[in-house]
N, C-alpha and C. Protein backbone atom coordinates (compact mmCIF):
# COMPACT_ATOMS: atom_id res chain seq x y z
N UNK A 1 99.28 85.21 76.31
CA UNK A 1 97.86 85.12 76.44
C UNK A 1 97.40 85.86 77.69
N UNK A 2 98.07 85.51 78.85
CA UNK A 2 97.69 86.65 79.86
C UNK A 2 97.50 87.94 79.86
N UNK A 3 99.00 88.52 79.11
CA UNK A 3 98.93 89.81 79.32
C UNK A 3 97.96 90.45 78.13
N UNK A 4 97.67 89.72 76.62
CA UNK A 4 96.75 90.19 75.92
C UNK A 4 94.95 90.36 77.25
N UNK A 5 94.88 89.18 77.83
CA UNK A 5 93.97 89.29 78.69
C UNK A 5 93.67 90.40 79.10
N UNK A 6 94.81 90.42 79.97
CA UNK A 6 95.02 91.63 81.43
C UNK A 6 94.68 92.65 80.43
N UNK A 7 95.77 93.42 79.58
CA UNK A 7 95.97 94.70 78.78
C UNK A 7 94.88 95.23 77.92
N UNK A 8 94.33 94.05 76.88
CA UNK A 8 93.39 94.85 76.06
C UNK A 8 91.92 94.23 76.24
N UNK A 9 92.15 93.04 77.37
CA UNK A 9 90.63 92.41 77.85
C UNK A 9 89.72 91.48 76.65
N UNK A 10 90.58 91.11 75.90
CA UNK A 10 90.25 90.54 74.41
C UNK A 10 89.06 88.99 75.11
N UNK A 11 88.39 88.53 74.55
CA UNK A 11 87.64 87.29 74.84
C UNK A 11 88.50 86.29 74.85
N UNK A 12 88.09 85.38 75.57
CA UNK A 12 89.45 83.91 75.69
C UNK A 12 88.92 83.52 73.93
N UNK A 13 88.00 83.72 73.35
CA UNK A 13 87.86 83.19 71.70
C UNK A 13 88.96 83.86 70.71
N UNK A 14 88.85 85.54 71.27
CA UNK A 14 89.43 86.27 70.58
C UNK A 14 91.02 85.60 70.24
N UNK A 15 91.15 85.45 71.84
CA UNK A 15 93.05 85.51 72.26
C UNK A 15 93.22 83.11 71.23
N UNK A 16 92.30 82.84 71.68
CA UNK A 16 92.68 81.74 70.57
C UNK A 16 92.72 81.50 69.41
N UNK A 17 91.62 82.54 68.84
CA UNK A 17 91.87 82.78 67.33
C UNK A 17 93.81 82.96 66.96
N UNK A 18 94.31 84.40 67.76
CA UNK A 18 95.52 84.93 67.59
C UNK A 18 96.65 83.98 67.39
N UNK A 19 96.28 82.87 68.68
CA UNK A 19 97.22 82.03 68.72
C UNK A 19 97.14 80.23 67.88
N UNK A 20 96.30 79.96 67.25
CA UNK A 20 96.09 79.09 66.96
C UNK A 20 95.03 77.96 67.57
N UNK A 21 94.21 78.50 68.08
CA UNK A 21 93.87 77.39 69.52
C UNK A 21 92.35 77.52 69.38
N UNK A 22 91.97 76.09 69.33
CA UNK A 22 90.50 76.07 68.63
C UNK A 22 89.14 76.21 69.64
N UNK A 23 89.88 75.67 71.29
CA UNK A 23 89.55 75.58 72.39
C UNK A 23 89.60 77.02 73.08
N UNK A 24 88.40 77.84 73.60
CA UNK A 24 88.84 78.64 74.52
C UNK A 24 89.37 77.82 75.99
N UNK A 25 88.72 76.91 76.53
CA UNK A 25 89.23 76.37 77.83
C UNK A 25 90.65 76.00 77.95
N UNK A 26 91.14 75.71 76.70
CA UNK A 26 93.11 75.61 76.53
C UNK A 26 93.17 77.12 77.12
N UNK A 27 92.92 78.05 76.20
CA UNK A 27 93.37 79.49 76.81
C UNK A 27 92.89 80.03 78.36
N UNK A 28 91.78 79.33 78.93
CA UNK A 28 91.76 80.02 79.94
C UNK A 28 92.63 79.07 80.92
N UNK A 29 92.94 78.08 80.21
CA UNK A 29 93.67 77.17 81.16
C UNK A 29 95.51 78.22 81.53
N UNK A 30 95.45 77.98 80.23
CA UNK A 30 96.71 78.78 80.48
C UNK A 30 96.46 79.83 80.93
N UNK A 31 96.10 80.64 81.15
CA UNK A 31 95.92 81.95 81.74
C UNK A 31 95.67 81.79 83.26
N UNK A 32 95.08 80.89 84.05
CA UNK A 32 94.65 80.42 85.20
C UNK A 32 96.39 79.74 85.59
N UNK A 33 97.38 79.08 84.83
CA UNK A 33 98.23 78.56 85.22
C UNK A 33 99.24 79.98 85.42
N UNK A 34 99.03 81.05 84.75
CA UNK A 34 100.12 82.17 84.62
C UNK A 34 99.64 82.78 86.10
N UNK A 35 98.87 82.70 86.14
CA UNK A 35 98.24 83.20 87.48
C UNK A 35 98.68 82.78 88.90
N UNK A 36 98.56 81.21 88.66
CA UNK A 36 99.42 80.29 89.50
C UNK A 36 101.10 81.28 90.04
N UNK A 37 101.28 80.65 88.80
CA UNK A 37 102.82 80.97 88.25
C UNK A 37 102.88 82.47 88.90
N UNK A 38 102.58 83.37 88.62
CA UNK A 38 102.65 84.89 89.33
C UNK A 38 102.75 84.71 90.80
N UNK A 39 101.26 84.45 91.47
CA UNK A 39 101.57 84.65 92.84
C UNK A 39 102.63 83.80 93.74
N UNK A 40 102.80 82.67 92.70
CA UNK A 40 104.13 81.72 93.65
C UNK A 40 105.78 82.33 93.38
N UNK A 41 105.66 82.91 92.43
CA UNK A 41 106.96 83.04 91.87
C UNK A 41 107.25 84.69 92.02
N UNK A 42 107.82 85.29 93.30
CA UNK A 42 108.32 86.40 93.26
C UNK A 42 108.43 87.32 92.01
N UNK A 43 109.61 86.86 91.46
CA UNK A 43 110.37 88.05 90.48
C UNK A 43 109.75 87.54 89.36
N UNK A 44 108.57 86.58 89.04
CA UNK A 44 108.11 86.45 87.48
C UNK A 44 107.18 87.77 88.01
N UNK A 45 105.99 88.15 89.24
CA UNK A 45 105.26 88.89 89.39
C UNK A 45 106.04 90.05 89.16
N UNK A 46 107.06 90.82 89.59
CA UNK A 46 107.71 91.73 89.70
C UNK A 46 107.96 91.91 88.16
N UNK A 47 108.21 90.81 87.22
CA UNK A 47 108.98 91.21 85.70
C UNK A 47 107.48 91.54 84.94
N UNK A 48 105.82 90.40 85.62
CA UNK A 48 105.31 91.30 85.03
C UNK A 48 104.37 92.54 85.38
N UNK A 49 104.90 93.42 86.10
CA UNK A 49 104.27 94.31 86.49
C UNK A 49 104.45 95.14 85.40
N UNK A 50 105.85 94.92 85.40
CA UNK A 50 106.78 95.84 84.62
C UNK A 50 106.57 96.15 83.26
C-alpha cells in the first residue's frame, strides 16, 4: 500500500478498493505505520529505496 502510494499516487479509496478494504483510514493507517517503520528501521529504508 505504501509503495502503490509513493509510486503511482493512487487515492487511499483507490489503493483499498485493490486490496480489499472498505475503510480508507485502515489504508492510511497502514501507510502512516510503514512510515513509522522506515524512519526507525535502517535497512527496511535502504531495501525500500531500492
Amino acid at each position: 500500500m505504501f509503495l502503490i502510494r509513493r509510486l503511482r499516487g493512487e487515492k487511499l479509496e483507490e489503493i483499498g478498493r485493490e486490496f480489499g478494504i472498505a475503510k480508507y483510514s485502515t489504508v492510511s493507517s497502514a501507510i502512516e505505520k510503514m512510515k513509522r517503520d522506515i524512519s526507525a528501521d535502517r535497512k527496511l529504508r535502504v531495501r525500500v529505496k531500492t
